[in-house]
Protein backbone atom coordinates (compact mmCIF):
# COMPACT_ATOMS: atom_id res chain seq x y z
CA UNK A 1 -127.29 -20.42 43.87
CA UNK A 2 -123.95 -18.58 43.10
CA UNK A 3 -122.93 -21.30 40.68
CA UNK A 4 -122.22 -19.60 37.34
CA UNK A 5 -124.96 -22.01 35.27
CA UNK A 6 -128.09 -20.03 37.28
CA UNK A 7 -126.65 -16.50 35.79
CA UNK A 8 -129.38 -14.99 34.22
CA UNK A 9 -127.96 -11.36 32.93
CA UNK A 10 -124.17 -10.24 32.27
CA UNK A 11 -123.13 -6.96 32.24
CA UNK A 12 -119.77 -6.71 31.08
CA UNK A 13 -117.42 -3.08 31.60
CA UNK A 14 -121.02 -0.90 30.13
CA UNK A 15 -119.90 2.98 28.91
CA UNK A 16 -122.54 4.95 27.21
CA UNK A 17 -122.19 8.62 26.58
CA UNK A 18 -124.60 11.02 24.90
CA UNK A 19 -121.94 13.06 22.91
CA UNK A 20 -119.91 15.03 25.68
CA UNK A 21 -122.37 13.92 28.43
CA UNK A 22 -120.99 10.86 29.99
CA UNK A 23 -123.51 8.75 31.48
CA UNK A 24 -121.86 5.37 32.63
CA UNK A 25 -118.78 4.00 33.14
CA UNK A 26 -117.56 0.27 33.26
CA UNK A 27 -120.77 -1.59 34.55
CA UNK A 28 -119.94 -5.25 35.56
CA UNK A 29 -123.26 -7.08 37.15
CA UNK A 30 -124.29 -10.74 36.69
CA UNK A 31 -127.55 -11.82 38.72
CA UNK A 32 -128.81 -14.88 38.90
CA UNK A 33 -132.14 -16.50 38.80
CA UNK A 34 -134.54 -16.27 41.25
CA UNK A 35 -133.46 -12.54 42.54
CA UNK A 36 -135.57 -9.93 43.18
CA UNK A 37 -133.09 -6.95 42.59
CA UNK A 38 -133.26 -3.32 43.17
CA UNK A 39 -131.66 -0.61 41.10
CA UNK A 40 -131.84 2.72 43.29
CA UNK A 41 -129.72 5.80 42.25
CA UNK A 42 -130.03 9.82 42.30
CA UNK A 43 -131.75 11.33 39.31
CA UNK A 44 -130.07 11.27 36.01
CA UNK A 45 -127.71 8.26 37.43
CA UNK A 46 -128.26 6.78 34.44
CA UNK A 47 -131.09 4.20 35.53
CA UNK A 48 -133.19 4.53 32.45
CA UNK A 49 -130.23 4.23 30.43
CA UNK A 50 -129.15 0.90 31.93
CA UNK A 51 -132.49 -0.32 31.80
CA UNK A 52 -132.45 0.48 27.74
CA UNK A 53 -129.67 -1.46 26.81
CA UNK A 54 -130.68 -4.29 29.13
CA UNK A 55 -134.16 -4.69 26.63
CA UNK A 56 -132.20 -3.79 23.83
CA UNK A 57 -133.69 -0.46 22.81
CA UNK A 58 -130.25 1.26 23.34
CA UNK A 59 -126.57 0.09 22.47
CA UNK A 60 -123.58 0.59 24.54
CA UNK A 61 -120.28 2.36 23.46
CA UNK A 62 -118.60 0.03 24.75
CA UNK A 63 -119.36 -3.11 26.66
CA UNK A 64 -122.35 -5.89 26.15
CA UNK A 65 -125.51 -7.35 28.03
CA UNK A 66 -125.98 -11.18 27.90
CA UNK A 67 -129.23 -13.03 28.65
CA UNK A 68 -129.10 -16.31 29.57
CA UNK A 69 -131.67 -19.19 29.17
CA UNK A 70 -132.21 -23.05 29.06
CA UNK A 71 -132.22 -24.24 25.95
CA UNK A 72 -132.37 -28.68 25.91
CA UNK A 73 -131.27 -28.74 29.23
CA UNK A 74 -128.33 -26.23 29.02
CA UNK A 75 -127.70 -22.64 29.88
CA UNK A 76 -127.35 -20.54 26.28
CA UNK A 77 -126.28 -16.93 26.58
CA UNK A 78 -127.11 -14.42 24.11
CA UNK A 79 -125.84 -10.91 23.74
CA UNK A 80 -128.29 -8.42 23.59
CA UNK A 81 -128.78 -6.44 20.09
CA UNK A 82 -132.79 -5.53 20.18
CA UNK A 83 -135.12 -6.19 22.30
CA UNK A 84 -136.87 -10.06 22.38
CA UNK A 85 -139.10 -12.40 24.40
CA UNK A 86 -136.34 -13.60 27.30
CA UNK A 87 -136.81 -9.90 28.59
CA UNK A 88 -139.76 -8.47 29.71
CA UNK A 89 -140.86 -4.78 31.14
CA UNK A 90 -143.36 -3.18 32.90
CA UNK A 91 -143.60 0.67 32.91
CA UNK A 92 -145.14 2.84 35.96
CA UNK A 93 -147.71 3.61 32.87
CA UNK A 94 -149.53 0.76 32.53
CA UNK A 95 -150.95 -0.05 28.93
CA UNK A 96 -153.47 -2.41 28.52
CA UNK A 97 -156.26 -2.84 25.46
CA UNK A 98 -159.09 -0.85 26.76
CA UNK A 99 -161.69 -3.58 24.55
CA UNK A 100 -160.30 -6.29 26.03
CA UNK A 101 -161.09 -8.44 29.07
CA UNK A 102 -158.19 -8.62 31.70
CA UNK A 103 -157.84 -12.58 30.97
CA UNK A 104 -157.82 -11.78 27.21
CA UNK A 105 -155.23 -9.03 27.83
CA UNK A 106 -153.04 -11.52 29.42
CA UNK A 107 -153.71 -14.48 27.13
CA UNK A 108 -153.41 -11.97 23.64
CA UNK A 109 -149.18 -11.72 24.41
CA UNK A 110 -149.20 -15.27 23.90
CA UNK A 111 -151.34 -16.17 21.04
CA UNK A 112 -149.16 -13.74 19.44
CA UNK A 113 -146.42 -15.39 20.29
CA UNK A 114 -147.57 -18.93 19.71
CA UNK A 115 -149.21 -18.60 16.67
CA UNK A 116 -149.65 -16.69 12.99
CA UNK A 117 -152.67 -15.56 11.69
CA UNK A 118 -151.99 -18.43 8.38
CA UNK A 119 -152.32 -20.85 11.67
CA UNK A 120 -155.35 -19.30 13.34
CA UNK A 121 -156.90 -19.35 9.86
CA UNK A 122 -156.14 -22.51 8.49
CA UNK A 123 -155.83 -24.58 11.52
CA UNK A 124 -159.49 -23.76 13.69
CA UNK A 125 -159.15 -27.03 15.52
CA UNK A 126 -156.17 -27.18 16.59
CA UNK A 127 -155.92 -23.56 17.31
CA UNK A 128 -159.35 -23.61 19.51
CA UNK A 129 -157.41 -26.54 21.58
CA UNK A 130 -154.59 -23.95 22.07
CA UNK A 131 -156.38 -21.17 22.84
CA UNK A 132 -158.34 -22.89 25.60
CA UNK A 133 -154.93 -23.70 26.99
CA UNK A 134 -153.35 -19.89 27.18
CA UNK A 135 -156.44 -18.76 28.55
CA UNK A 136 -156.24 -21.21 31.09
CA UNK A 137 -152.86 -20.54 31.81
CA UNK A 138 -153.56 -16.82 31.77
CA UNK A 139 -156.66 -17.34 34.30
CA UNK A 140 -154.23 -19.52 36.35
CA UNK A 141 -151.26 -16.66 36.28
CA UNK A 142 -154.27 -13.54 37.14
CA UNK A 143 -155.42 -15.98 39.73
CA UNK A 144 -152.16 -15.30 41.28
CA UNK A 145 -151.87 -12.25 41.18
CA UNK A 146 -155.01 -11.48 43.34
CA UNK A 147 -157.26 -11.04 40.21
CA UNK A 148 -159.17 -14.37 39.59
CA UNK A 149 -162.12 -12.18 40.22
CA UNK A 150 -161.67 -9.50 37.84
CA UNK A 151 -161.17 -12.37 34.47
CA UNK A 152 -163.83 -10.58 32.75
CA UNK A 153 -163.22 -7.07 33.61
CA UNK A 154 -162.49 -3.94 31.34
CA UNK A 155 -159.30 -1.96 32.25
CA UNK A 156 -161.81 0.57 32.68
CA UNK A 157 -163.59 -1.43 35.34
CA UNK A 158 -160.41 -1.79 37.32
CA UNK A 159 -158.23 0.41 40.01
CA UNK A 160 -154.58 1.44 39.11
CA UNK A 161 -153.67 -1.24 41.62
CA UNK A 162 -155.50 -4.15 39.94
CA UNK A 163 -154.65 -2.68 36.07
CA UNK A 164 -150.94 -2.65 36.62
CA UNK A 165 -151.49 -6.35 37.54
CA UNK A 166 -153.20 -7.13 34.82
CA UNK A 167 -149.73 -5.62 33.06
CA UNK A 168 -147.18 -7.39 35.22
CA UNK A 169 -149.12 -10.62 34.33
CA UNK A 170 -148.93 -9.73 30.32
CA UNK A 171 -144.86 -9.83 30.92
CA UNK A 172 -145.07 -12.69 33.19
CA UNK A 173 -147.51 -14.87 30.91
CA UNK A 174 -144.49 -14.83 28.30
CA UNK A 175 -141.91 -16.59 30.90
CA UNK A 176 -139.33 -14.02 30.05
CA UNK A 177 -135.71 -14.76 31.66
CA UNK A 178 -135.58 -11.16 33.51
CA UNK A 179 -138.36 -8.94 34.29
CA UNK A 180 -137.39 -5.61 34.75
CA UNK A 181 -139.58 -2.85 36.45
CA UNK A 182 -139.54 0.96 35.99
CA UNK A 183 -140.73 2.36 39.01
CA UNK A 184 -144.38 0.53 38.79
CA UNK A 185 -145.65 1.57 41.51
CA UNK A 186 -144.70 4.92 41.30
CA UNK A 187 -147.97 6.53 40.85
CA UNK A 188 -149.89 4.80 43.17
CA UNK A 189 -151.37 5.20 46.44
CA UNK A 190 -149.09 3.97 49.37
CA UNK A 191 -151.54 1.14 50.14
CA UNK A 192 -152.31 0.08 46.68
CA UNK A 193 -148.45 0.16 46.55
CA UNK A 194 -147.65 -2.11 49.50
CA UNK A 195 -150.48 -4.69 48.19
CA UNK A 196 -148.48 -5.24 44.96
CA UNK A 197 -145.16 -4.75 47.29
CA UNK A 198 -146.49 -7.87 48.85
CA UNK A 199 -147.38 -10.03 45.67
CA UNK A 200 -143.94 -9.80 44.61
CA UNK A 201 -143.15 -11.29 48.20
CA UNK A 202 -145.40 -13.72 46.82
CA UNK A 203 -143.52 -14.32 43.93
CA UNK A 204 -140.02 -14.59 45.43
CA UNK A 205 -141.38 -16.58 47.82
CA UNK A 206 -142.03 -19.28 45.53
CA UNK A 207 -138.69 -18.22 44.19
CA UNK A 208 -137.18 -19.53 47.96
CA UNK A 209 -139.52 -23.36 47.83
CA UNK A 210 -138.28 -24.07 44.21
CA UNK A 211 -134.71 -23.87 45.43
CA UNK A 212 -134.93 -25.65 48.28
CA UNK A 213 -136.76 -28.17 46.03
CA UNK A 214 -133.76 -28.53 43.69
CA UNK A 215 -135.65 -26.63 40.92
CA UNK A 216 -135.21 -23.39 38.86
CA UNK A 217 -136.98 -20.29 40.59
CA UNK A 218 -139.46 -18.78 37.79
CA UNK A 219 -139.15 -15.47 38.67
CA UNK A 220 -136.18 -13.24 37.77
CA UNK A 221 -136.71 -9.55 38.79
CA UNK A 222 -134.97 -6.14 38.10
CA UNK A 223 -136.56 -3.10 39.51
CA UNK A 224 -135.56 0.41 39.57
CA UNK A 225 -137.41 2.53 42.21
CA UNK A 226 -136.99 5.84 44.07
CA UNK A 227 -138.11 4.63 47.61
CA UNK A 228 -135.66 2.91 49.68
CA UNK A 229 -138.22 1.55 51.90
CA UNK A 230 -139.41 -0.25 49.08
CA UNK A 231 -135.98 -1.70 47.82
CA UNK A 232 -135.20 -3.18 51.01
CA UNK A 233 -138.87 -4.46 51.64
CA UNK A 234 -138.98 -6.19 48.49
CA UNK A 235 -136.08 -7.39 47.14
CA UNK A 236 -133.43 -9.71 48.28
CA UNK A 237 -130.62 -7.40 46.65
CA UNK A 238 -130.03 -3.70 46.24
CA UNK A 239 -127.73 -1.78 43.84
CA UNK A 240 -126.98 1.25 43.79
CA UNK A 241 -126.11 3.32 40.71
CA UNK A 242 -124.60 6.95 41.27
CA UNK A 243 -122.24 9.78 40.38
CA UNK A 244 -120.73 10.41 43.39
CA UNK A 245 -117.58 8.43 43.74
CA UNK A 246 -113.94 8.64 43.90
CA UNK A 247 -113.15 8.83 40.08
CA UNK A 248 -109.98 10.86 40.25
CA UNK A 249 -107.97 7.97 42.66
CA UNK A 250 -109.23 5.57 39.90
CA UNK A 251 -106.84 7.59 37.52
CA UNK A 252 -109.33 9.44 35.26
CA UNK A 253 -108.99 12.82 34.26
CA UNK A 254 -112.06 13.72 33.99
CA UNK A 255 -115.74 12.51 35.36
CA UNK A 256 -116.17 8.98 33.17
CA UNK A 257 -119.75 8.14 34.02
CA UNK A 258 -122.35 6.82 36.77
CA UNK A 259 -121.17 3.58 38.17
CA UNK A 260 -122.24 0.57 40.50
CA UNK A 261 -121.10 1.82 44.15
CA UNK A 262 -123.25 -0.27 46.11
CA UNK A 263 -123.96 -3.92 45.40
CA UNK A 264 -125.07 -5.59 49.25
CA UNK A 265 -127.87 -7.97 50.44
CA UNK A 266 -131.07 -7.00 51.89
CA UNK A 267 -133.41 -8.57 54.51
CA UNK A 268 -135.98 -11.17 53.14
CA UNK A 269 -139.67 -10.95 54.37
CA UNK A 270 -142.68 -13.28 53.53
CA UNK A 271 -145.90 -11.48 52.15
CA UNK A 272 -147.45 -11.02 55.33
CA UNK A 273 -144.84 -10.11 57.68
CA UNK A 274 -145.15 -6.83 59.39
CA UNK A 275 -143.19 -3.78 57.36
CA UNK A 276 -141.44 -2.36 60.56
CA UNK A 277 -139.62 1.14 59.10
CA UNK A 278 -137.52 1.33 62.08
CA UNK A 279 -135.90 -2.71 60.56
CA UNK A 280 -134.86 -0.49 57.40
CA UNK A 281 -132.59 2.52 58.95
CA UNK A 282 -129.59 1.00 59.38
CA UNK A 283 -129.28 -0.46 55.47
CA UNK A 284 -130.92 3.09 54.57
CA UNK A 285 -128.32 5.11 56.46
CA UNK A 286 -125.57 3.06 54.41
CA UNK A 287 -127.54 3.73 50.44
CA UNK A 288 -127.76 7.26 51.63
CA UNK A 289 -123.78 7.59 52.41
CA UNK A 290 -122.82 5.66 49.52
CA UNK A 291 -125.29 6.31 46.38
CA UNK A 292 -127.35 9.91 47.21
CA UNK A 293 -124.45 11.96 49.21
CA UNK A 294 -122.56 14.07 46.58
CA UNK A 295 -119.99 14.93 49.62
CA UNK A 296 -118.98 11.33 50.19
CA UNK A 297 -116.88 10.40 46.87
CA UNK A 298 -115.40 6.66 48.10
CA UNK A 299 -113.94 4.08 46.33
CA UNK A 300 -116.37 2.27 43.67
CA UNK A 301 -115.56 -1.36 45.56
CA UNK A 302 -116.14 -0.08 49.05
CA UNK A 303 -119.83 -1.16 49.02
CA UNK A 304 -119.85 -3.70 46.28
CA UNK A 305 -120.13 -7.08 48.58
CA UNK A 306 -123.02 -8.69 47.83
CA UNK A 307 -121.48 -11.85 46.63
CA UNK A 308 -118.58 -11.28 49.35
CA UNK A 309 -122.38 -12.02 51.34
CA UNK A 310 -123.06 -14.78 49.62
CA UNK A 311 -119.94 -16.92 49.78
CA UNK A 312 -120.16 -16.06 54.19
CA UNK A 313 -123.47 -17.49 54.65
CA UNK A 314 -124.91 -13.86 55.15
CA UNK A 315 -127.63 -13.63 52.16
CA UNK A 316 -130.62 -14.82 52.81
CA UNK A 317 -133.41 -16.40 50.56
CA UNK A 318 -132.53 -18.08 47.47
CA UNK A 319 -128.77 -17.62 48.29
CA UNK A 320 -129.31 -19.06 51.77
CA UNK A 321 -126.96 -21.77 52.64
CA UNK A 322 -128.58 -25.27 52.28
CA UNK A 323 -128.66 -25.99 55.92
CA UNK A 324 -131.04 -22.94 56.43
């Protein structure tokens, strides 16, 4: 899964600056399909900013973002201008339509997206055939998700848990080409948290049988989150965006902007594998050092190995050597 036609998003040498206030500097990342990525950094990193010009809403000084999809049987890359349907986002604020139904929720994103109101009106036939389908699909997706008995309940009828969910299905439902995820579970309880921790196990693990079936994983994740214990337990990669580096042996005169300094695997666990904290010190020791530790200023490379990983046989899940 390193080979260059599974690339999903492109950063290419990203600078943004808000007037004097230089945010980041030179941001190179591809990552491919199937990965469950994490994006961990101190505050005002510029996290929020990356995330912005990855969907679109914000343009680089300098630099682009490409999205790449299938398009008859061939991998098309687009650079990103606006935000569109091959990228989707969930916020750690939910929003849902408080008068629908969680399956209608779901299945509304895609009767918007399938069809026009000149279609819906003229067209009742064949529109009631389509609309049986998306709210199939929708049930199917919710089903998934833990939630196939909550269909034909309110957001108001639903815990935080079960409503952010319903939102993560609303992106999902679309079949973007990247999710990304601000800090979803952010304001939820720590067991509520771990549940949804655990369906996106779920998720990459289907990610894992689709490769080793020859097929494309469906699930392409970004997600930016405070808690380390969470980046390591979920995803199968962790980044790490920061301030703190060696800037001046890089030649630069003065500070250019937040930059990638840590790029490495992490472990891989299945949904229901025991979350031993004790597994995650080692890895946590070595995001501390290198992202969060304003006295440690190394080189920007130092810790940037993932696909150094990758290439050894190290990485595990979908980049696990075939004879895994």
């Amino acid at each position: 899964m390193i080979a260059g036609d599974r690339v999903v998003l492109e950063s290419e040498g990203l600078y943004h600056a808000f007037g004097s206030n230089r945010v980041l500097h030179d941001i190179k990342l591809r990552i491919v399909q199937g990965e469950i990525v994490a994006l961990v950094g101190p505050s005002g990193c510029g996290k929020s900013t990356f995330l912005r010009m990855i969907l679109g809403t914000l343009q680089p000084n300098r630099g682009q973002v490409t999205v790449y999809t299938s398009r008859d049987g061939e991998r098309v890359g687009s650079v990103v201008h606006k935000p569109g349907r091959d990228r989707g986002i969930v916020y750690q604020r939910y929003s849902l339509f408080p008068h629908l139904t969680a399956l209608d929720n779901v299945a509304f994103g895609l009767m918007l997206d399938k069809t026009s109101i000149p279609q819906r009106t003229f067209h009742p036939l064949r529109w009631r055939a389509l609309r049986k389908k998306q709210r199939q699909a929708s049930s199917e997706l919710l089903e998934k998700l833990g939630l196939g008995h909550a269909l034909k309940n309110y957001p108001h009828e639903l815990s935080g848990g079960m409503r952010q969910r319903v939102a993560i299905a609303q992106a999902l439902i679309l079949k973007p080409a990247i999710l990304l995820l601000d800090e979803p579970f952010g304001a939820l309880d720590e067991a509520t948290r771990e549940e949804l921790q655990r369906m996106l196990l779920g998720l990459y693990s289907e990610n894992v049988d689709a490769v080793r079936q020859g097929q494309e994983p469906p699930y392409t994740i970004l997600m930016v989150t405070h808690e380390l214990n969470e980046a390591i337990f979920v995803s199968d990669r962790i980044l790490g965006l920061s301030q703190y580096w060696d800037w001046k042996r890089q030649g630069h005169d003065a500070f250019p902007g937040a930059t990638i300094v840590y790029d490495h695997h992490a472990p891989v666990f299945n949904p229901d594998d025991e979350r031993e904290y004790h597994q995650f010190q080692e890895q946590k020791d070595e995001i501390l050092r290198s992202t969060f530790n304003p006295e440690v200023l190394q080189e920007r490379e130092e810790w940037n190995k993932f696909w150094d990983h990758v290439k050894s046989g190290q990485a595990k899940g979908i980049h696990a050597p075939p004879s895994d």
